[in-house]
C-alpha atoms as a PDB file:
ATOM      1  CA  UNK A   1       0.000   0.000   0.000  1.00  0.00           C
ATOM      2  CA  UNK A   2       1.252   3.195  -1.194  1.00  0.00           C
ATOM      3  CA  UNK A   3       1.394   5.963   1.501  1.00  0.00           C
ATOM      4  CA  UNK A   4       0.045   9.444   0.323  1.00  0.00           C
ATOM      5  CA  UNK A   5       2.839  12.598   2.048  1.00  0.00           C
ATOM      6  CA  UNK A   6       0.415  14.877   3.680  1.00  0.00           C
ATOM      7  CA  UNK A   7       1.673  18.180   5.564  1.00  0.00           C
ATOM      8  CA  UNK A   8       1.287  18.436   8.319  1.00  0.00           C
ATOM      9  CA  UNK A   9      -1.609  21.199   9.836  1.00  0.00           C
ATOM     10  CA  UNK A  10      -0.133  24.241  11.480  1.00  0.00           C
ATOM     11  CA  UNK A  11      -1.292  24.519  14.639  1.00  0.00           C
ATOM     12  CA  UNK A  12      -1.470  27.835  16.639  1.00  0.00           C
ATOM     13  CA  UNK A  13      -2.047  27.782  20.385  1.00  0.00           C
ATOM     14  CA  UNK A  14      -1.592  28.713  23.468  1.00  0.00           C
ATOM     15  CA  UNK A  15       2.251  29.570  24.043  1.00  0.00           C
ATOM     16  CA  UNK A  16       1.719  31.162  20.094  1.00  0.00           C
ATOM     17  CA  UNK A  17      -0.718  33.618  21.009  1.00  0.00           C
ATOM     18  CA  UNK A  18       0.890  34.711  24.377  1.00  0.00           C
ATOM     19  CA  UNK A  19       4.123  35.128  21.889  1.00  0.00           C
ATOM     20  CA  UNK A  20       2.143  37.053  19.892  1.00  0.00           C
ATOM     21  CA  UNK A  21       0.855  39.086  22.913  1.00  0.00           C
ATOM     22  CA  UNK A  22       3.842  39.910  24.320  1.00  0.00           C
ATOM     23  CA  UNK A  23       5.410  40.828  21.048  1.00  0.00           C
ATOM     24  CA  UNK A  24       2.903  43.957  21.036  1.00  0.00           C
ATOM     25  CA  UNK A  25       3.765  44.543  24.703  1.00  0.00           C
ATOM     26  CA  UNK A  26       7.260  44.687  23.606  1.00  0.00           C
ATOM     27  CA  UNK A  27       6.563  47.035  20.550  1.00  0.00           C
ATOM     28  CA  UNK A  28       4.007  49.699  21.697  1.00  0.00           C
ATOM     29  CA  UNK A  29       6.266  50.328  24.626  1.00  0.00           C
ATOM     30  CA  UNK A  30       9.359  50.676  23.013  1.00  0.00           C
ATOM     31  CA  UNK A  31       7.908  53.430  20.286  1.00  0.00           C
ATOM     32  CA  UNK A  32       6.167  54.676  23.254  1.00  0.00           C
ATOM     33  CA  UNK A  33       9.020  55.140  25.527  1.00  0.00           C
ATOM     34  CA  UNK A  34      11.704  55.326  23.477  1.00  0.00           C
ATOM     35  CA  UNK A  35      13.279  52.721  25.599  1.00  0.00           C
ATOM     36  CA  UNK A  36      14.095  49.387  24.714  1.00  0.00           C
ATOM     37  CA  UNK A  37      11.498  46.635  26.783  1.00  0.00           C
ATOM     38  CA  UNK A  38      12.421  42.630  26.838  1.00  0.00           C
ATOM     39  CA  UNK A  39      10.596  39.778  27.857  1.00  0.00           C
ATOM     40  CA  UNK A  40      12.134  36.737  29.481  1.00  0.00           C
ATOM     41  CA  UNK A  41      12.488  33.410  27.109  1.00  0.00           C
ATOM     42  CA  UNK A  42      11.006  31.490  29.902  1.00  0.00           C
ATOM     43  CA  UNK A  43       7.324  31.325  30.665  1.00  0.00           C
ATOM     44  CA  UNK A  44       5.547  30.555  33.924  1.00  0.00           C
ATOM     45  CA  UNK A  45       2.179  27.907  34.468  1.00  0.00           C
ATOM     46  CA  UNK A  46       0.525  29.423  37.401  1.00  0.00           C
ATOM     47  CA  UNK A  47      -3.414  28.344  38.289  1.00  0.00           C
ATOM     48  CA  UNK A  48      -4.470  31.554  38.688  1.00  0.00           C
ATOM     49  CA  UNK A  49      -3.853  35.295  37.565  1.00  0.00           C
ATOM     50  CA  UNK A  50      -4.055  38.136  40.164  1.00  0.00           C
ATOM     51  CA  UNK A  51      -3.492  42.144  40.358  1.00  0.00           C
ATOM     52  CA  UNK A  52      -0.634  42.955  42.350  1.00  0.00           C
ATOM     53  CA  UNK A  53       1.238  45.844  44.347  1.00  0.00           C
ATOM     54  CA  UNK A  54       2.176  48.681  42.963  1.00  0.00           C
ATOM     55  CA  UNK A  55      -0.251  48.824  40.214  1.00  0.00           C
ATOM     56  CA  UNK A  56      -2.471  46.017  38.503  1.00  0.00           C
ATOM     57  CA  UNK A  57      -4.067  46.728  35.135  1.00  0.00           C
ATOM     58  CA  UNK A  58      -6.485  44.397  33.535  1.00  0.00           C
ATOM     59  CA  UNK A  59      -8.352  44.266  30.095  1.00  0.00           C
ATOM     60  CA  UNK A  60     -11.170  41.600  29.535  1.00  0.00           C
ATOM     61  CA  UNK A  61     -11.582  40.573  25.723  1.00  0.00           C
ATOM     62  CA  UNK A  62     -13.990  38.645  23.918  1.00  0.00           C
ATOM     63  CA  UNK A  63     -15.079  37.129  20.368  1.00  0.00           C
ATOM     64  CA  UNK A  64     -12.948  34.098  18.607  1.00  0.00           C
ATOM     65  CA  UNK A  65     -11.556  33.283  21.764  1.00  0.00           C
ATOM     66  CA  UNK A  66     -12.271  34.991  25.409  1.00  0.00           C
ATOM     67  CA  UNK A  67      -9.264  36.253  27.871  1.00  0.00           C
ATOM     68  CA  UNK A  68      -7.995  38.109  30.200  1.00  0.00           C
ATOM     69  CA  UNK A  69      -4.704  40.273  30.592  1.00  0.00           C
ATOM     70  CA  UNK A  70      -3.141  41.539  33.447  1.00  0.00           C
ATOM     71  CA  UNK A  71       0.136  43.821  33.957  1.00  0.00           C
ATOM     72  CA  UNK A  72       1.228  44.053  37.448  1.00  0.00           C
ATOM     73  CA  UNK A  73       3.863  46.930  37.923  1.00  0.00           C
ATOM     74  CA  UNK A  74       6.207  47.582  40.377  1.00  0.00           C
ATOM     75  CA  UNK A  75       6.085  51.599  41.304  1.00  0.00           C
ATOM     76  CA  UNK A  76       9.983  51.998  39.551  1.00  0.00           C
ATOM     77  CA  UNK A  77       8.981  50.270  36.430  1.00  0.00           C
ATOM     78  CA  UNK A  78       5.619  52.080  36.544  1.00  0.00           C
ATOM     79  CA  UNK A  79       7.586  56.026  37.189  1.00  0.00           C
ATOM     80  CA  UNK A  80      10.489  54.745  34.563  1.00  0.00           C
ATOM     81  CA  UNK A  81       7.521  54.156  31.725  1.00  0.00           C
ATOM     82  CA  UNK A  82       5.345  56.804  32.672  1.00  0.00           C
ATOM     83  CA  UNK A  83       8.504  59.859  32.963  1.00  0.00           C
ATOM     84  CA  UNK A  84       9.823  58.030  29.495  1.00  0.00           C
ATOM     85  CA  UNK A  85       6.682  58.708  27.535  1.00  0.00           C
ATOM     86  CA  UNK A  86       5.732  61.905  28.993  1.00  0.00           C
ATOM     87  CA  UNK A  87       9.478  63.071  27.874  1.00  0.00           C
ATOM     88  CA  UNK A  88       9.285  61.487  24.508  1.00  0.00           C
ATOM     89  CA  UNK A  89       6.054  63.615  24.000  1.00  0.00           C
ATOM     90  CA  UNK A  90       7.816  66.728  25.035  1.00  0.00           C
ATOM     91  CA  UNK A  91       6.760  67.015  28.711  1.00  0.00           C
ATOM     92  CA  UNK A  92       9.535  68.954  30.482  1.00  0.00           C
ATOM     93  CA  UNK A  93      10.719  66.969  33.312  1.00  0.00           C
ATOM     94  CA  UNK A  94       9.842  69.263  35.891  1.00  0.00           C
ATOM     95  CA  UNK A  95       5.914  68.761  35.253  1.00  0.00           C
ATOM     96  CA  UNK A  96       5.815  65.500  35.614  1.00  0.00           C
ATOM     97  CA  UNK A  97       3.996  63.606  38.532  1.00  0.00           C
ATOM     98  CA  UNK A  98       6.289  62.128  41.092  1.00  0.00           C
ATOM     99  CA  UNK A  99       4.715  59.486  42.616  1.00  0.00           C
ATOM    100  CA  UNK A 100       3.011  56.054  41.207  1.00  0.00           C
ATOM    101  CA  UNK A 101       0.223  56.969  43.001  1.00  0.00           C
ATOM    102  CA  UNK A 102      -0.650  59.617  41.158  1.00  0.00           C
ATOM    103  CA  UNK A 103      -3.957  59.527  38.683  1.00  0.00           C
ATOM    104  CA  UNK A 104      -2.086  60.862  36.313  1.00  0.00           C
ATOM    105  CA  UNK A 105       0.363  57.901  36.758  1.00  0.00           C
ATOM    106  CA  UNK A 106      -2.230  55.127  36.159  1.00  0.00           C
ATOM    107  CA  UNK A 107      -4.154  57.169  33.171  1.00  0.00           C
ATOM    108  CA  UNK A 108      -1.091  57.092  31.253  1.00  0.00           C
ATOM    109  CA  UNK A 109      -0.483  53.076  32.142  1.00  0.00           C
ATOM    110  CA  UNK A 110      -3.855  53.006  31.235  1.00  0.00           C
ATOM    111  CA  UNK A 111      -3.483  54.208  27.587  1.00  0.00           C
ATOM    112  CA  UNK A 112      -0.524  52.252  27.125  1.00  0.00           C
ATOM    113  CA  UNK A 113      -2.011  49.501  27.820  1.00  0.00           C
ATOM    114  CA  UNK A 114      -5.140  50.075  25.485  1.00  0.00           C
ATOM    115  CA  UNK A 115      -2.637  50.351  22.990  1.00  0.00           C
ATOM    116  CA  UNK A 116      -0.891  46.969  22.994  1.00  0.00           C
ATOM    117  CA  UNK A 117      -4.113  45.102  23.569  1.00  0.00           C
ATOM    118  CA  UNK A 118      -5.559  47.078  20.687  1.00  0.00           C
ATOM    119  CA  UNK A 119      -1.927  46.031  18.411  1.00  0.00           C
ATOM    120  CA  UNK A 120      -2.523  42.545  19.794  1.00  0.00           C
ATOM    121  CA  UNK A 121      -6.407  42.089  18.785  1.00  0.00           C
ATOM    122  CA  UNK A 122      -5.614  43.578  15.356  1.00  0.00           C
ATOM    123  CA  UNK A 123      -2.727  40.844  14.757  1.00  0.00           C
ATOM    124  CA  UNK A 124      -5.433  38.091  16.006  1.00  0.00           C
ATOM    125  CA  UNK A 125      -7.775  39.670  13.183  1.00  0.00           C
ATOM    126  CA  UNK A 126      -4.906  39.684  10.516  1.00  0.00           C
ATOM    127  CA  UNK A 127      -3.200  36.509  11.602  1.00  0.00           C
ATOM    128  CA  UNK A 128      -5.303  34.445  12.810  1.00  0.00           C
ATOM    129  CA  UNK A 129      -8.648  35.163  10.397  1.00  0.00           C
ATOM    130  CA  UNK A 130     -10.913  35.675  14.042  1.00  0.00           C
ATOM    131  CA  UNK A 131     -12.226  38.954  15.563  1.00  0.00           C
ATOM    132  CA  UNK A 132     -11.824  39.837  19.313  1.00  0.00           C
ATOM    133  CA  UNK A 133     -12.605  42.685  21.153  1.00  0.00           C
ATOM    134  CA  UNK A 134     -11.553  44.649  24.577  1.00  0.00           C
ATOM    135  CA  UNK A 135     -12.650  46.075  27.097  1.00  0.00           C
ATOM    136  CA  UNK A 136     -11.460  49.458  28.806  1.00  0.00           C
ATOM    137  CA  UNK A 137      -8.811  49.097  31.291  1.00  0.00           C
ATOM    138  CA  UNK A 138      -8.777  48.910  33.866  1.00  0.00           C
ATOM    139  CA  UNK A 139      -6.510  50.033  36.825  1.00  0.00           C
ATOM    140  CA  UNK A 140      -5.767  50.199  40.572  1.00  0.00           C
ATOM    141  CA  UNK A 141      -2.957  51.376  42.919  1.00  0.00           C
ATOM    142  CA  UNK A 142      -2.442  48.239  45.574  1.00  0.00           C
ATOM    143  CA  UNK A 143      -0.374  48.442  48.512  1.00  0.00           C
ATOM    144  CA  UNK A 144       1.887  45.946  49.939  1.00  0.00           C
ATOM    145  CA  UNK A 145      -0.841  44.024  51.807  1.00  0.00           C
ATOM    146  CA  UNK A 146      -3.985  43.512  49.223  1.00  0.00           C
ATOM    147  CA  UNK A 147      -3.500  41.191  46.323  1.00  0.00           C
ATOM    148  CA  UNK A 148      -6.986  40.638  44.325  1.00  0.00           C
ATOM    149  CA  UNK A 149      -8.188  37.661  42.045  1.00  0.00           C
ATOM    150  CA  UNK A 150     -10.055  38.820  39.164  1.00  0.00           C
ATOM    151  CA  UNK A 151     -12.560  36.008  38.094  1.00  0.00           C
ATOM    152  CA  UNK A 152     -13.303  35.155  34.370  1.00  0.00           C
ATOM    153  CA  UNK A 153     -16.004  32.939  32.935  1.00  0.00           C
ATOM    154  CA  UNK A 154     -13.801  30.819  31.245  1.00  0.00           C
ATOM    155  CA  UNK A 155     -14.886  26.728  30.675  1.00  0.00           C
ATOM    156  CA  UNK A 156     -10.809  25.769  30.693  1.00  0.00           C
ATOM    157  CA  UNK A 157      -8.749  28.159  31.577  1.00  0.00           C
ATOM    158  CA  UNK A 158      -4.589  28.135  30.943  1.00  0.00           C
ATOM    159  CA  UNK A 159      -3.100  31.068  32.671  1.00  0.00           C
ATOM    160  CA  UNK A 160       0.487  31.977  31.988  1.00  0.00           C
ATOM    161  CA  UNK A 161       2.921  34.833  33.403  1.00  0.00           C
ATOM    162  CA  UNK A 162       6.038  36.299  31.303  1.00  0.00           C
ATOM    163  CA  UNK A 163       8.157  38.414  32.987  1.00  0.00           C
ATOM    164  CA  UNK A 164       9.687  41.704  31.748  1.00  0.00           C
ATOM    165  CA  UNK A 165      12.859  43.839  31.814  1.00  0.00           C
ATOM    166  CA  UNK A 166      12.247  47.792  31.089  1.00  0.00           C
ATOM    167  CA  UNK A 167      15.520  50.063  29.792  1.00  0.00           C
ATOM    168  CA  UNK A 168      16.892  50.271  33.307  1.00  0.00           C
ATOM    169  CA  UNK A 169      16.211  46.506  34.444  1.00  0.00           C
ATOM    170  CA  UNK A 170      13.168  47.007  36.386  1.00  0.00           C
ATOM    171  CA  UNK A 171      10.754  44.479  36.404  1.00  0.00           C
ATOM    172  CA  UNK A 172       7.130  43.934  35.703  1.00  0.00           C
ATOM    173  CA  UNK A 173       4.838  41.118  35.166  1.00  0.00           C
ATOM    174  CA  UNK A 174       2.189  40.131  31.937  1.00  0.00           C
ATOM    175  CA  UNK A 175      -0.423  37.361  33.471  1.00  0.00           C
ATOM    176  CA  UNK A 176      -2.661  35.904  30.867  1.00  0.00           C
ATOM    177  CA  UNK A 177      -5.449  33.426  31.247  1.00  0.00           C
ATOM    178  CA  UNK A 178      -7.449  32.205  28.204  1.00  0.00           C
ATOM    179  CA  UNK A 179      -9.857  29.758  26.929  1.00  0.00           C
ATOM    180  CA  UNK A 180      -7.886  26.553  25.958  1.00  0.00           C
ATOM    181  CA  UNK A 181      -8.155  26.781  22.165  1.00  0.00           C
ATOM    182  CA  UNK A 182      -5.765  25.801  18.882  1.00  0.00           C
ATOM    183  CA  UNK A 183      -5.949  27.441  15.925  1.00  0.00           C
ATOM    184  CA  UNK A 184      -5.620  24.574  12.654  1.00  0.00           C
ATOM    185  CA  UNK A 185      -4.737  26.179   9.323  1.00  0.00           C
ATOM    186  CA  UNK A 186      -7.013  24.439   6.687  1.00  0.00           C
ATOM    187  CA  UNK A 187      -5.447  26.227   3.845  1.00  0.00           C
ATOM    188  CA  UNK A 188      -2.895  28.818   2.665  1.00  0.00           C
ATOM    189  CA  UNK A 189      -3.754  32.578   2.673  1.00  0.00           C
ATOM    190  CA  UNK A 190      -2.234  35.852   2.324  1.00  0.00           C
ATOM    191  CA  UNK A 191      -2.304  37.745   6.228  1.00  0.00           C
ATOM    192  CA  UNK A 192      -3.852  40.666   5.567  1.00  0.00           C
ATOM    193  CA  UNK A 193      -1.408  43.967   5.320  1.00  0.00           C
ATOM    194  CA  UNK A 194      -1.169  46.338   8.280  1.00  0.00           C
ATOM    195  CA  UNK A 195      -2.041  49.685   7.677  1.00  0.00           C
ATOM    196  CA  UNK A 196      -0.026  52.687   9.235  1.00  0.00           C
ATOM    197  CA  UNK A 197      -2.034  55.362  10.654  1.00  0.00           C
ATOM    198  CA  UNK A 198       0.682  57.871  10.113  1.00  0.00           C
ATOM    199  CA  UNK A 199       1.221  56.876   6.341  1.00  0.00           C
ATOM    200  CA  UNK A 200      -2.539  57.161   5.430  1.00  0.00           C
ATOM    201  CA  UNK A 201      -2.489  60.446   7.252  1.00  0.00           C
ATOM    202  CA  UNK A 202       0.613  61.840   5.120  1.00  0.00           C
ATOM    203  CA  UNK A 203      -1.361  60.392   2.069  1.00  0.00           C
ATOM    204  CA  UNK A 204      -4.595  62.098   2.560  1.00  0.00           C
ATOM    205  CA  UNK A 205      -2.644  65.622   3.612  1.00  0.00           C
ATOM    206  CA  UNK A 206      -0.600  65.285   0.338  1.00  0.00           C
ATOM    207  CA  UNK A 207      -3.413  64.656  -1.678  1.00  0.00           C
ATOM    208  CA  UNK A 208      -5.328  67.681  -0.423  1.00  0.00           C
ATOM    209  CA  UNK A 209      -2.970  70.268  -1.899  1.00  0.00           C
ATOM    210  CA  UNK A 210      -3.690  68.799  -5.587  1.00  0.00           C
ATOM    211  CA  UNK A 211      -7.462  68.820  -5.384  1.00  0.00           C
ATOM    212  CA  UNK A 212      -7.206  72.451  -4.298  1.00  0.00           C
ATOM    213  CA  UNK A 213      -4.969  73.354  -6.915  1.00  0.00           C
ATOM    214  CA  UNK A 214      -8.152  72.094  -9.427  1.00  0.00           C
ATOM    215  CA  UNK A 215     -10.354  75.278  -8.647  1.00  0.00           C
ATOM    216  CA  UNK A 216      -7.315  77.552  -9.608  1.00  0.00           C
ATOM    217  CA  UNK A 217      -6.522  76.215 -12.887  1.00  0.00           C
ATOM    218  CA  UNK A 218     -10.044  76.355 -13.542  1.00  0.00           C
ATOM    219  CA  UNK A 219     -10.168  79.748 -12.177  1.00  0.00           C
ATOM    220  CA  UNK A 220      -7.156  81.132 -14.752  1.00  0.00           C
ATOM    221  CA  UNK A 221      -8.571  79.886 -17.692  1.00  0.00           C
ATOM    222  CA  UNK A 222     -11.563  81.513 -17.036  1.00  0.00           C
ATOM    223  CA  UNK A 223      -9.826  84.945 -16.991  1.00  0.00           C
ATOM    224  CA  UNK A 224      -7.998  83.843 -20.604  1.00  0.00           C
ATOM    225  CA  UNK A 225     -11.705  83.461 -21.933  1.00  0.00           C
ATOM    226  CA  UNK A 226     -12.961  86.794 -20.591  1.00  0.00           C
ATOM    227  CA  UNK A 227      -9.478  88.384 -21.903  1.00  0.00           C
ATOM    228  CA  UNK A 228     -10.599  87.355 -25.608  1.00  0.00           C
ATOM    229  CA  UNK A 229     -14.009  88.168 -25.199  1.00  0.00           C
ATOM    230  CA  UNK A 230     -15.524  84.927 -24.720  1.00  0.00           C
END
């Protein structure tokens, strides 16, 4: 009996998408910050995820697959992100909140965060042909003495944590618990292309100036008509 070769399915799953996850972690913080951010090649089973001290953040999503992610930072790696945005956008130095406490402090962890979640959901939508979608984040200032479990209604839940190193080798912590699912590719296809906000912006800005200059052509030739007499 003659065998037939088949290849074999790719299979996407858990450890992929967390890889995936923390490679938007590690992006959207680096452009943010101006700083470079690594993750540890080791990854951690733990049975449960929880917010801890200094300051837990959280974002629920939901669609192809449901989840939950959770950055715990310390208040140095907090201050060290938070002062190296706020300078990269300009802020001078001496404006800037000096204590992880601060609202101001969490609001800007806050919008961070939105943004890698947001990177990570549109690679899921590109790469992996599903839609998910996120909630608002969510975040609170802990001290020392209060840890707290955040419950998800998940059927079988794998939780992971992947630790990571900021510019100046402070620490903080990416806990993820999702669904247990594997993705099976059934057939080739072409991932769709990301588009750059900031090129489609420079697009539609250059290609204002030309449909202006339309109404001013128009505009001289009808002086060259009313010049002859016509």
């Amino acid at each position: 009996m003659v065998k037939i070769w088949q290849e074999p399915a790719v299979v996407y799953g858990t450890e992929d998408i967390l890889t995936s996850l923390c490679n938007s972690v590690t992006r959207v913080l680096s452009v943010a910050t101006q700083c470079p951010i690594q993750y540890s090649g080791m990854v951690q089973r733990i049975g449960k995820i929880c917010l801890k001290p200094d300051i837990g953040c959280f974002v629920l999503f939901d669609g192809g697959f449901s989840g939950l992610v959770v950055l715990n930072f310390s208040s140095s790696a907090a201050m060290e992100l938070y002062e190296s945005y706020m300078l990269s956008m300009g802020m001078p130095k001496s404006e800037l909140a000096n204590s992880h406490t601060s609202d101001e402090v969490s609001n800007i962890l806050g919008e961070l965060m939105n943004q890698m979640v947001g990177d990570f959901t549109s690679k899921v939508r590109r790469e992996l042909q599903t839609n998910i979608t996120q909630s608002q984040p969510k975040m609170l200032v802990l001290t020392k003495q209060v840890m707290l479990s955040v419950d998800t209604q998940l059927d079988q839940p794998e939780s992971r944590r992947v630790t990571f190193y900021t510019g100046k080798n402070n620490i903080f912590y990416l806990e993820l618990a999702i669904d247990r699912t594997e993705f099976i590719k059934l057939h080739d296809f072409d991932a769709e292309e990301q588009v750059n906000p900031d090129e489609l912006i420079a697009q539609t800005n250059a290609a204002v100036p030309e449909q202006a200059a339309a109404p001013a052509a128009l505009d001289d030739q009808d002086e060259l008509l009313k010049s002859l007499g016509m």
